[in-house]
Protein backbone atom coordinates (compact mmCIF):
# COMPACT_ATOMS: atom_id res chain seq x y z
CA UNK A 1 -8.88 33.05 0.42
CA UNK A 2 -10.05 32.49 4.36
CA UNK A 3 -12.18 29.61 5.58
CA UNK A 4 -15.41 30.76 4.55
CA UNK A 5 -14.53 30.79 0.83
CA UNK A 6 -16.14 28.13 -0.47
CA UNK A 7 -15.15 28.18 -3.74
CA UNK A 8 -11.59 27.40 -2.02
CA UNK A 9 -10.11 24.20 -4.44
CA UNK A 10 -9.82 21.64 -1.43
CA UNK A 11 -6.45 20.77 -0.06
CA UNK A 12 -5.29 17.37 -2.27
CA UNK A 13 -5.75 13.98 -0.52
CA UNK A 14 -3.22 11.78 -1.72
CA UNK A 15 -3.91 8.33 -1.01
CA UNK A 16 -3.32 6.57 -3.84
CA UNK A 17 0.47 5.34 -2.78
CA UNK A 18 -0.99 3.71 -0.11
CA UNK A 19 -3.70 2.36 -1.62
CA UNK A 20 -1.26 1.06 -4.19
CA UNK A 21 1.16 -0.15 -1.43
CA UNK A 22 -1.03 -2.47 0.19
CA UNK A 23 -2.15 -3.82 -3.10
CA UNK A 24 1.72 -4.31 -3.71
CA UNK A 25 2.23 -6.38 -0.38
CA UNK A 26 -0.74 -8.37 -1.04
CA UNK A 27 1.10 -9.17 -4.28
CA UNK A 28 4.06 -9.93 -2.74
CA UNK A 29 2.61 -11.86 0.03
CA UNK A 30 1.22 -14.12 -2.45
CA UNK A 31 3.86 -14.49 -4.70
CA UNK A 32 5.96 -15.48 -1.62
CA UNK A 33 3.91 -18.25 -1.01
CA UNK A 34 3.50 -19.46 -4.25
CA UNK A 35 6.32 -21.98 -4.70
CA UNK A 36 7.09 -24.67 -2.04
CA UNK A 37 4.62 -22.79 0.78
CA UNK A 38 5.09 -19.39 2.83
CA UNK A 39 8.38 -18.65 3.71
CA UNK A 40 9.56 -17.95 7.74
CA UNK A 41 7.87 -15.11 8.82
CA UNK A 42 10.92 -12.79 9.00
CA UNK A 43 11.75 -13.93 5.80
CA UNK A 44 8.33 -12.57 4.59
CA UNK A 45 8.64 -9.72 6.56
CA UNK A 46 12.05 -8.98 4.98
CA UNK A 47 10.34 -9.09 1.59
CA UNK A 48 7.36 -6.82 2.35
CA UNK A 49 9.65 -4.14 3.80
CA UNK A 50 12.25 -4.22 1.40
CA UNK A 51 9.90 -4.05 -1.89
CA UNK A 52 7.82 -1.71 -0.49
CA UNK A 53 11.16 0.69 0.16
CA UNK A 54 12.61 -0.59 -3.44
CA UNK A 55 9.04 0.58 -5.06
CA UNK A 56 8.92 3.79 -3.03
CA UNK A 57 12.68 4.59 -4.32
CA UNK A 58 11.17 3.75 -8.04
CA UNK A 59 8.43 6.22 -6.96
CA UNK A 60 10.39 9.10 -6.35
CA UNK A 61 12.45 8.58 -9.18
CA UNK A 62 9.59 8.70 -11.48
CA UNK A 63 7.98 11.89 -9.82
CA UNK A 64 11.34 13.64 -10.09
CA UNK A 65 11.27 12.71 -13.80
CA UNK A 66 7.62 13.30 -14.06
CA UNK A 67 7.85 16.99 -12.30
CA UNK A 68 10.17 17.93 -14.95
CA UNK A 69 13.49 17.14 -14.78
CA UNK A 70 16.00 17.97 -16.48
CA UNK A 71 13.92 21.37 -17.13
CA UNK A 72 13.37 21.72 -13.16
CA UNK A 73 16.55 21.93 -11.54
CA UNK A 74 17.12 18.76 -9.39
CA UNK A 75 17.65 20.03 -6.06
CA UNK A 76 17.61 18.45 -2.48
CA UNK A 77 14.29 20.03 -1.45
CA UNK A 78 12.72 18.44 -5.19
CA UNK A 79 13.89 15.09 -3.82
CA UNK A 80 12.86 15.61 -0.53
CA UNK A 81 9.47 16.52 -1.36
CA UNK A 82 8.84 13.69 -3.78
CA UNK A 83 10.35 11.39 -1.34
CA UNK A 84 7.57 12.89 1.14
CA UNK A 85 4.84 12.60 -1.20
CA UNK A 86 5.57 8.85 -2.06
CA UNK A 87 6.53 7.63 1.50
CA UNK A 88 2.79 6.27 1.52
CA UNK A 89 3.72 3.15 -0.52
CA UNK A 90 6.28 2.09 1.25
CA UNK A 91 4.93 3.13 4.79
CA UNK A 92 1.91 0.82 3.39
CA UNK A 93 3.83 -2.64 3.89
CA UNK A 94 4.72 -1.62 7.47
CA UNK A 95 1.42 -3.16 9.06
CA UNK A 96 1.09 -6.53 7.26
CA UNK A 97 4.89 -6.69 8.04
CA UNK A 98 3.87 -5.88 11.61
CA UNK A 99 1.05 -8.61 11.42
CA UNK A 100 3.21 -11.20 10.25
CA UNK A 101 5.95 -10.85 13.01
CA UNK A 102 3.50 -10.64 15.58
CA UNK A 103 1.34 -13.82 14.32
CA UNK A 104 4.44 -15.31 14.29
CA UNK A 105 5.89 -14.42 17.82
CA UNK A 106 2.49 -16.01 18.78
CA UNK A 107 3.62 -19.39 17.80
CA UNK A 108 1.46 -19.32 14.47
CA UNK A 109 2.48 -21.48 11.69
CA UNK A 110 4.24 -19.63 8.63
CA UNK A 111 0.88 -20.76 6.88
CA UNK A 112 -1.04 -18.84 9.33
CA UNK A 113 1.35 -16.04 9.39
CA UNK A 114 0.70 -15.21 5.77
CA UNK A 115 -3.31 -15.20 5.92
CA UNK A 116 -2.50 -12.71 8.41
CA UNK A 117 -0.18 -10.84 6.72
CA UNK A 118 -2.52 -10.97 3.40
CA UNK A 119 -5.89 -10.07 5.49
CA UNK A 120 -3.92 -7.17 7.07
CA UNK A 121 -2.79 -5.85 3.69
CA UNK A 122 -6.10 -6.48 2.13
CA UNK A 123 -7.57 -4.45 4.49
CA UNK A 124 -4.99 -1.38 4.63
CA UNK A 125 -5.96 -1.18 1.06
CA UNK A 126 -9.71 -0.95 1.56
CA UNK A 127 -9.15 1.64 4.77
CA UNK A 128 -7.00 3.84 2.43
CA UNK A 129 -9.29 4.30 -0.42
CA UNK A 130 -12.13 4.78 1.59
CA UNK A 131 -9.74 7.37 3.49
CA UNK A 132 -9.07 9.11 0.72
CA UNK A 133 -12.64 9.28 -0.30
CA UNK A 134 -13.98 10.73 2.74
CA UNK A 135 -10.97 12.95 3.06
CA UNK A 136 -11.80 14.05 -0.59
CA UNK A 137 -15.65 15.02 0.91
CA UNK A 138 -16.80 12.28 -2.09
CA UNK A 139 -20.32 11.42 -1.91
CA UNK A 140 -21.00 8.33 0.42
CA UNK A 141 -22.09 6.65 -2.99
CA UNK A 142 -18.49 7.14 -3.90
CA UNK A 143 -17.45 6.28 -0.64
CA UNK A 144 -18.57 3.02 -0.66
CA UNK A 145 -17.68 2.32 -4.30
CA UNK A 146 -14.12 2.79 -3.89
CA UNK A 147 -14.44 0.37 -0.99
CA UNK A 148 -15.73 -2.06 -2.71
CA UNK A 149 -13.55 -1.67 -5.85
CA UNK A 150 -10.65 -2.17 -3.67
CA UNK A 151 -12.03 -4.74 -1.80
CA UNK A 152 -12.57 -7.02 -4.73
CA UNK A 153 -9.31 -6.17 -5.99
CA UNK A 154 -7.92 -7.11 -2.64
CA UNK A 155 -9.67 -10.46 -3.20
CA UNK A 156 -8.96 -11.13 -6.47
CA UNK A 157 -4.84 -11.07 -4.80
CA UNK A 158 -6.28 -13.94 -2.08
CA UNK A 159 -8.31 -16.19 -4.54
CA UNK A 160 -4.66 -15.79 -6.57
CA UNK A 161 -3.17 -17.36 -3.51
CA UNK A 162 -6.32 -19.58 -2.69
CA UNK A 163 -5.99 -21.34 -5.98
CA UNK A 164 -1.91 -20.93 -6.98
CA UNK A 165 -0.39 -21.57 -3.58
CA UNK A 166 -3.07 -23.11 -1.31
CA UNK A 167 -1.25 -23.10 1.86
């Protein structure tokens, strides 16, 4: 194939572990602040970086099994690869992380701190699937859907929080 064969299958855009990470530390975020108000920021921090490694781990594991393991030999470059193709999710909690020690290092309250966090990680999830739409050369009607879809998913996380855990 060159670059002029456009029948070529396009290279695959693989979004969806970010997508699905920044859903995960919008969880997590919220589920933080759920009983007895947000923790310290580098508390919350702590827990956005650590599950988002903890799922990526769970990640790999399941695309080793998934790729065909035991029938595919387990080697070094397998688990490399996997761990390379599912770095997304975890790499995914790094900015509301970031957001939450900066808000913090501002003098923001740990209330404050965590609507940061959770608008940052809301957002990282809308950014990625519309990424990955573009990236995929969807339509811009498909574009725009998977924005919103994520977007409302996003915000069905912070009315969670709204309504469970106020502050």
């Amino acid at each position: 194939m060159n670059r002029r064969d456009t029948s070529a299958v396009p290279e695959r855009v693989e979004f969806a572990g970010a997508v699905y990470g920044s859903l995960l530390a919008a969880s997590v975020i919220a589920g933080a602040t759920a009983q007895g108000g947000p923790p310290p920021a580098a508390e919350l921090v702590t827990l956005l970086i650590s599950t988002g490694v903890v799922f990526w781990i769970a990640h790999v594991y399941a695309e080793i099994i998934s790729r065909g393991y035991p029938g595919r030999p387990l080697t070094w470059a397998n688990l490399r690869s996997a761990a390379k193709d599912e770095w997304p999710l975890a790499q995914a909690s790094i900015p509301p992380a970031v957001a939450a020690a900066f808000a913090s290092g501002l003098g923001a309250s740990d209330v404050v701190t965590a609507w940061v966090a959770l608008g940052v990680a809301v957002a990282g999830q809308v950014t990625w699937a519309v990424t990955a739409t573009v990236k995929a050369h969807s339509s811009t009607g498909v574009v725009i859907f998977s924005g919103v879809v994520n977007l409302v998913l996003g915000l069905a996380i912070v009315a969670l929080k709204a309504v469970i855990a106020p502050h």
